[in-house]
N, C-alpha and C. Protein backbone atom coordinates (compact mmCIF):
# COMPACT_ATOMS: atom_id res chain seq x y z
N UNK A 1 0.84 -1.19 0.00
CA UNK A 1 0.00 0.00 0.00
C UNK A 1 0.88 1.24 0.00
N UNK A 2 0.56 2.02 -1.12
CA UNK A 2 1.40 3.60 -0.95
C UNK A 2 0.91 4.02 0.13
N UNK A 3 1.59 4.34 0.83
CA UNK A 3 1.25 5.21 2.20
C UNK A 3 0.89 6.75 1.73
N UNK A 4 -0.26 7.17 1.94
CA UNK A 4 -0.71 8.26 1.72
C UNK A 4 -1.11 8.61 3.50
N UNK A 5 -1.85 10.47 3.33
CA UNK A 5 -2.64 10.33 3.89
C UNK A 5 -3.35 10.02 4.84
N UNK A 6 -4.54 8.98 4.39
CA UNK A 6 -5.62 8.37 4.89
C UNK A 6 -4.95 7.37 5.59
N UNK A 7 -4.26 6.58 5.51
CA UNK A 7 -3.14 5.51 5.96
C UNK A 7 -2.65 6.07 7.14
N UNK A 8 -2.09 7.07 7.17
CA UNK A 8 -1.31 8.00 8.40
C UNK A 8 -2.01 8.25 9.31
N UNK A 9 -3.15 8.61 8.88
CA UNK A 9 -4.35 8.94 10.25
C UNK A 9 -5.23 7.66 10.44
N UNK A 10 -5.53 6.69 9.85
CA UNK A 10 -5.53 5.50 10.72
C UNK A 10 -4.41 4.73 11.45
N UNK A 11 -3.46 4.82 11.01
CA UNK A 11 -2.09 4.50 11.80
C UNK A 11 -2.12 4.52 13.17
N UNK A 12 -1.97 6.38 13.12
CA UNK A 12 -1.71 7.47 14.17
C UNK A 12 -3.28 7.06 15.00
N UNK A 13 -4.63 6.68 14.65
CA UNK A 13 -5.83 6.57 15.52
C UNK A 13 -5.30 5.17 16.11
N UNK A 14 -5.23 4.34 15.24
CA UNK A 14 -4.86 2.98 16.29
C UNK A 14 -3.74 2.84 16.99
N UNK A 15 -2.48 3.50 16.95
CA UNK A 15 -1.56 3.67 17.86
C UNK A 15 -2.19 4.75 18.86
N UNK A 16 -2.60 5.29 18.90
CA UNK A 16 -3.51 6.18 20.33
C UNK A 16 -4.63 6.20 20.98
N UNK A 17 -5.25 4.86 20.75
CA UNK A 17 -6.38 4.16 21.16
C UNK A 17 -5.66 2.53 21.59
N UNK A 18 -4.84 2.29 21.42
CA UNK A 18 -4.02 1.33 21.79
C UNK A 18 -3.34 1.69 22.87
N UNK A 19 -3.15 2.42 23.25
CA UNK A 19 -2.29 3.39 24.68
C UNK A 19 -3.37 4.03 25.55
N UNK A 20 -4.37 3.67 25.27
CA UNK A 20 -5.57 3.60 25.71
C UNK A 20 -6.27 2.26 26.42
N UNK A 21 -6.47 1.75 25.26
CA UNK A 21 -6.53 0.41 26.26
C UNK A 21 -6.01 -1.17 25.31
N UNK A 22 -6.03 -2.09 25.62
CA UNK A 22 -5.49 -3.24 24.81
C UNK A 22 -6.02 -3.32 24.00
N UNK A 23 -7.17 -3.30 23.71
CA UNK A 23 -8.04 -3.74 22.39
C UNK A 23 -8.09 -2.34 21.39
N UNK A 24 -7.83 -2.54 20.63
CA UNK A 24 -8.55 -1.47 19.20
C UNK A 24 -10.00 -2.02 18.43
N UNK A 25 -10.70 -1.47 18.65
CA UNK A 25 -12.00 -2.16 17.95
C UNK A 25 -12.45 -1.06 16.29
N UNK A 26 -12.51 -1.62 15.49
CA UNK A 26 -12.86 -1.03 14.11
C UNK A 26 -13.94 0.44 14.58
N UNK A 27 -14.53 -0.23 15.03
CA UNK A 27 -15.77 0.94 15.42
C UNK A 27 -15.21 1.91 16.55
N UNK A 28 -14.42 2.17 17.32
CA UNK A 28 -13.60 3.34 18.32
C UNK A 28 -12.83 3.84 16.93
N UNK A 29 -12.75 3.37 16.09
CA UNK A 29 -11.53 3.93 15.01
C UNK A 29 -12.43 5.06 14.13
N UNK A 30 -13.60 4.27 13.86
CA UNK A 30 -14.34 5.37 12.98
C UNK A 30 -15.11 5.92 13.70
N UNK A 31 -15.50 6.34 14.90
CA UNK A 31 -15.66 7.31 15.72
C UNK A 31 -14.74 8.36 16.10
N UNK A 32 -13.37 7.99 16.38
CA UNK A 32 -12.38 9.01 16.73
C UNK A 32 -11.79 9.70 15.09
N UNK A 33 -11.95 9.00 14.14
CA UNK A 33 -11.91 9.43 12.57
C UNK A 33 -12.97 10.46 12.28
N UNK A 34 -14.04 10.15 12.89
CA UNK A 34 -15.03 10.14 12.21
C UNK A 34 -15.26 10.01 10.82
N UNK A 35 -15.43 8.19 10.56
CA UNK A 35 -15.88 7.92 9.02
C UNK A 35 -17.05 6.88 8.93
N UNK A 36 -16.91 5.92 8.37
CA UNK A 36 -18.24 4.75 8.39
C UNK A 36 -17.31 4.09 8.81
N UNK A 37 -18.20 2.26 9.29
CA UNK A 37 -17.66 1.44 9.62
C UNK A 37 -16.85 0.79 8.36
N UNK A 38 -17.62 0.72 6.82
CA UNK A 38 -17.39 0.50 5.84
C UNK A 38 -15.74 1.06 5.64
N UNK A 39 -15.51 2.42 5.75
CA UNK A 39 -14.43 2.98 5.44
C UNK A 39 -13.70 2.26 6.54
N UNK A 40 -13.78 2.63 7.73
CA UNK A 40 -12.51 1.61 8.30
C UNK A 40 -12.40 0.17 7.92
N UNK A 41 -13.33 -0.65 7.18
CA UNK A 41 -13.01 -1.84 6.98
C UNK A 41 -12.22 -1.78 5.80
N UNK A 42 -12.26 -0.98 4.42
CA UNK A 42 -11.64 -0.75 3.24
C UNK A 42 -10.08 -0.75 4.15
N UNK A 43 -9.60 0.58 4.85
CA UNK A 43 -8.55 0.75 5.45
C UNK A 43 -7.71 -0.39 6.08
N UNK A 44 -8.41 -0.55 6.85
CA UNK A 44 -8.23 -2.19 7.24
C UNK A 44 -7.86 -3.58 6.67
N UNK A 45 -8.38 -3.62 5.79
CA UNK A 45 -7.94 -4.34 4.30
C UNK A 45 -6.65 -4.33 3.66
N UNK A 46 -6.30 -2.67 3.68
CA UNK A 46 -5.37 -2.46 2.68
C UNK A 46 -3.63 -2.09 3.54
N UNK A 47 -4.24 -1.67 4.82
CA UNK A 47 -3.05 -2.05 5.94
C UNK A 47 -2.75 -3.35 6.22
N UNK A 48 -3.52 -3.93 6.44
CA UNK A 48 -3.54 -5.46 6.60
C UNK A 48 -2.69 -6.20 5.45
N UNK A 49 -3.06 -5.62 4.30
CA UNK A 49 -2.38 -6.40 2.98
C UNK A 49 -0.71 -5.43 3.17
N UNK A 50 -0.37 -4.29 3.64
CA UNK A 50 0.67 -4.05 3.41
C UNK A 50 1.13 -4.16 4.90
N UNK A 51 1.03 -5.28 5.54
CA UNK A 51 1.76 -5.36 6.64
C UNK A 51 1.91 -4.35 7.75
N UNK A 52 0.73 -3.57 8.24
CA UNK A 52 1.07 -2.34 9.03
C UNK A 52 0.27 -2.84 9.97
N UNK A 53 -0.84 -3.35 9.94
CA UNK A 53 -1.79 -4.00 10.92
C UNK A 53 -2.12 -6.07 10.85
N UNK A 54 -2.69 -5.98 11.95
CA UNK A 54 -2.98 -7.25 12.09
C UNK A 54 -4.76 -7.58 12.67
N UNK A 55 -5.18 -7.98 12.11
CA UNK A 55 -6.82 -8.19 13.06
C UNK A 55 -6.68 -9.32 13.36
N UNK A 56 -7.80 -9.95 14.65
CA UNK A 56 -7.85 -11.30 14.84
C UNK A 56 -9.24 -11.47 14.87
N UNK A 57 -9.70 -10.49 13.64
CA UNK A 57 -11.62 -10.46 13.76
C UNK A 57 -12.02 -9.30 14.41
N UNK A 58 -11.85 -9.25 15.47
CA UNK A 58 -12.81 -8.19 16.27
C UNK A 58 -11.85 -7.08 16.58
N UNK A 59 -10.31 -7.38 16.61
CA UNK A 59 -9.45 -6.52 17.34
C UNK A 59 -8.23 -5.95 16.68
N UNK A 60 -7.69 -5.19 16.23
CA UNK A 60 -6.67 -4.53 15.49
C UNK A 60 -5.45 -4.19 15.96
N UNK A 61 -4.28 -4.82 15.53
CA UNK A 61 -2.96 -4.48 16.34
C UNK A 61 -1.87 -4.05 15.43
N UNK A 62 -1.24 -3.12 15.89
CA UNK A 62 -0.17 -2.78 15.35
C UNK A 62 0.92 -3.50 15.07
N UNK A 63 1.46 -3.87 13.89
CA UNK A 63 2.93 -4.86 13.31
C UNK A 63 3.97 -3.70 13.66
N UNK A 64 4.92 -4.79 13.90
CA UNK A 64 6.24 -3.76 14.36
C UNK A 64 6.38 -2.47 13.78
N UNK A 65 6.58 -2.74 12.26
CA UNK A 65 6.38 -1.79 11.07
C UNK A 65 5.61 -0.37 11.32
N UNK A 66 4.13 -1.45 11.36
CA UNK A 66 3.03 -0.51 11.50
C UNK A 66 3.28 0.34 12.73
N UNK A 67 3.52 -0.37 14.15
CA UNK A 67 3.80 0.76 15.21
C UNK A 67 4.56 1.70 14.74
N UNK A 68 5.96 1.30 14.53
CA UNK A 68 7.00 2.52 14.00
C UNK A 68 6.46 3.46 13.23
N UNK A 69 6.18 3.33 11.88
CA UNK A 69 5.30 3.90 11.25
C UNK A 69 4.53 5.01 12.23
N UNK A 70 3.74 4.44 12.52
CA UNK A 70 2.65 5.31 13.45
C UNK A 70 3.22 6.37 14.49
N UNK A 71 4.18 5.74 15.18
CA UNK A 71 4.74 6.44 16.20
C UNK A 71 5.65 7.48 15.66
N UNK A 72 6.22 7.57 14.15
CA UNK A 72 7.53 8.66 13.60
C UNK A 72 6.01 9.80 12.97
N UNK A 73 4.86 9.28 12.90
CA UNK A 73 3.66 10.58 12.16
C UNK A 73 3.42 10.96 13.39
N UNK A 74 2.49 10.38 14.42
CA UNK A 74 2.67 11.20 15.67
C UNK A 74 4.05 12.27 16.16
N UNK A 75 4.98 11.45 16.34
CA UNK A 75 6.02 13.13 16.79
C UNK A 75 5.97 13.66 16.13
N UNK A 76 5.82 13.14 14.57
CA UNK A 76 5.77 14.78 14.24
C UNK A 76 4.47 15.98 14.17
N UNK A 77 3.31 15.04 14.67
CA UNK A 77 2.00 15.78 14.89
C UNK A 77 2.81 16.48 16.06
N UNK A 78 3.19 15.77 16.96
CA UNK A 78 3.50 16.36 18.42
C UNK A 78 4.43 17.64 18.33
N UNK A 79 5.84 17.58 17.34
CA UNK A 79 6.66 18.79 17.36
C UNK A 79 5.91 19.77 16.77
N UNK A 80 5.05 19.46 15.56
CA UNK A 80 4.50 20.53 15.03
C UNK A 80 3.36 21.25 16.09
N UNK A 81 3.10 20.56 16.94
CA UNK A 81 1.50 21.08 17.60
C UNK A 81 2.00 22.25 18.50
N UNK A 82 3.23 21.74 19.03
CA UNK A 82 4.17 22.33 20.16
C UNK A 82 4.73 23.44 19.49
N UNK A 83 5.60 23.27 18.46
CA UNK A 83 5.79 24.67 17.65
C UNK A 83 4.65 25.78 17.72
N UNK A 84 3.64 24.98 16.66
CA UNK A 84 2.57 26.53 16.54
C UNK A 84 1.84 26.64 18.20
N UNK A 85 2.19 25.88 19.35
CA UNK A 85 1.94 26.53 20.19
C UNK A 85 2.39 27.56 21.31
N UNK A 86 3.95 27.33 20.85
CA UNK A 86 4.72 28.26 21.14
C UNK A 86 4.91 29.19 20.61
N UNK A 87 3.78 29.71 19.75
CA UNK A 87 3.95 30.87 18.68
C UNK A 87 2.45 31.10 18.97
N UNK A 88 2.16 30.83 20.13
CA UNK A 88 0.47 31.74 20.64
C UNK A 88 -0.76 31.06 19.75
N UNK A 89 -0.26 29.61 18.89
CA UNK A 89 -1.64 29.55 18.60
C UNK A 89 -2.42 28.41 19.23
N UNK A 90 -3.37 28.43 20.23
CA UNK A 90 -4.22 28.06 21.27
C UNK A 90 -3.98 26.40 20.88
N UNK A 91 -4.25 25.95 21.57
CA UNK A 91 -3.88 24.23 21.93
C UNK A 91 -5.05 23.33 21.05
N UNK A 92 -6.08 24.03 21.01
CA UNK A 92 -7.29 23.20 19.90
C UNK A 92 -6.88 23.86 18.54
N UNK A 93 -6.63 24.64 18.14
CA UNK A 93 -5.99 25.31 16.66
C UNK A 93 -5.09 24.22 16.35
N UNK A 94 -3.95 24.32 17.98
CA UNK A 94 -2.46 24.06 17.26
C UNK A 94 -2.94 22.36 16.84
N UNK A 95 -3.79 21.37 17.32
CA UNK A 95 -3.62 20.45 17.30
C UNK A 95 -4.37 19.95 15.75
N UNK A 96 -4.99 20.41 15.37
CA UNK A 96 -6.33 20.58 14.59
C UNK A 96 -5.35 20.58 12.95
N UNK A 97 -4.45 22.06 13.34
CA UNK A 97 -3.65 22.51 11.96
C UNK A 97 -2.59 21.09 12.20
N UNK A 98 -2.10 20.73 13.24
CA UNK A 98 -1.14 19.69 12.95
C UNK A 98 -1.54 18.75 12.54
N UNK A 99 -2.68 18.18 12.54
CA UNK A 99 -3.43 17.15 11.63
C UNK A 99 -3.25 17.50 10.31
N UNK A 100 -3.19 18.54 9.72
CA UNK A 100 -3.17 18.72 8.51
C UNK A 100 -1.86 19.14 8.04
N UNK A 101 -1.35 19.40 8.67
CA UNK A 101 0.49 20.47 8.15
C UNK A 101 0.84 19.10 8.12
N UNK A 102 1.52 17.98 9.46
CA UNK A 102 1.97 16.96 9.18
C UNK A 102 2.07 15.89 8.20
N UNK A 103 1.46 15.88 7.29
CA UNK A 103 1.27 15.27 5.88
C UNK A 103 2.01 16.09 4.80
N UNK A 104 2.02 16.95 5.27
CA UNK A 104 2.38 18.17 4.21
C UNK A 104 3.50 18.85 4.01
N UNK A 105 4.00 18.81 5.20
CA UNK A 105 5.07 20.19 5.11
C UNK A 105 6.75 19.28 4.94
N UNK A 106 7.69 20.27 4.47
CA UNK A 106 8.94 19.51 3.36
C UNK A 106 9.64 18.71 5.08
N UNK A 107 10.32 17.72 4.41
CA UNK A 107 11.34 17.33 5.44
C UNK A 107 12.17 18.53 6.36
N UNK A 108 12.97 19.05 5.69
CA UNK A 108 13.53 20.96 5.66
C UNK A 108 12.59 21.81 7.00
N UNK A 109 11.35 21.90 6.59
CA UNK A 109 10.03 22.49 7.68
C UNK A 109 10.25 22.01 9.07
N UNK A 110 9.86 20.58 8.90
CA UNK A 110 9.98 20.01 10.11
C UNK A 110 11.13 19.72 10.90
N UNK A 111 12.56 19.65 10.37
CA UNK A 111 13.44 19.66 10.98
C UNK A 111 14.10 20.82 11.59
N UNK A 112 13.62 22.06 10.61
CA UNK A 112 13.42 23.38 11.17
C UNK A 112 12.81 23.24 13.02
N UNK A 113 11.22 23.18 12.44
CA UNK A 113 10.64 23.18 13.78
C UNK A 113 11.22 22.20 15.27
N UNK A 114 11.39 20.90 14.63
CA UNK A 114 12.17 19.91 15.56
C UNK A 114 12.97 20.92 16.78
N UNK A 115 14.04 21.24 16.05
CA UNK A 115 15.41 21.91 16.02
C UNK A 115 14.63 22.97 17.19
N UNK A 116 13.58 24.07 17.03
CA UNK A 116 13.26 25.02 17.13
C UNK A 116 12.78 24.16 19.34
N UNK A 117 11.87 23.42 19.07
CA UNK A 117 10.78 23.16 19.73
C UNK A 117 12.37 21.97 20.75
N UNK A 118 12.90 21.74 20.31
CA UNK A 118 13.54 20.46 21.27
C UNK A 118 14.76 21.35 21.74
N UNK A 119 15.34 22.67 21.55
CA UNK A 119 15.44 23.64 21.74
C UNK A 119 17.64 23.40 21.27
């Protein structure tokens, strides 16, 4: 599976609902997404086929891969959130825009901010 995207933020939902509690259930995924059950099952499918997840039916776990994966898009949700919040923009903004910058912004950006935020 090309990792896009849509891939990254189911990743990043089941690695933080997993630190939550042991089980990941399809349906906590498309609630905290907010999508259909349908769409997390497509997702599910296509992680599953590229080795990032594992189900055993009812329950969804992260493959080594897949954790790593998950855990290198989170910090960088996390440095970026912390950046624009050290630049005054409010903690529901900063977290909201880092959902979206983190997909986006050049390698260069973020190592900027890293650098900036880890001081």
């Amino acid at each position: 599976m090309k990792t896009n995207r849509s891939a990254e933020d189911y990743l990043e939902c089941i690695l933080l609902l997993s630190q939550q509690s042991e089980f990941v259930h399809r349906v906590e995924v498309a609630r905290k997404i907010g999508v259909s059950q349908p769409a997390v099952q497509k997702a599910v499918k296509a992680l599953t086929e590229s080795g990032f997840i594992e189900c055993d039916g009812l329950h969804l776990f992260l493959t080594a891969a897949g954790r790593d994966y998950a855990e290198r898009v989170y910090a960088r949700h996390c440095i970026i959130r912390d950046f624009l919040q050290m630049h005054g923009v409010n903690a529901l903004d900063a977290d909201s825009d880092a959902c979206e910058m983190e997909h986006c912004i050049s390698e260069a950006t973020y190592q900027m901010m890293k650098k900036y935020v880890k001081g």
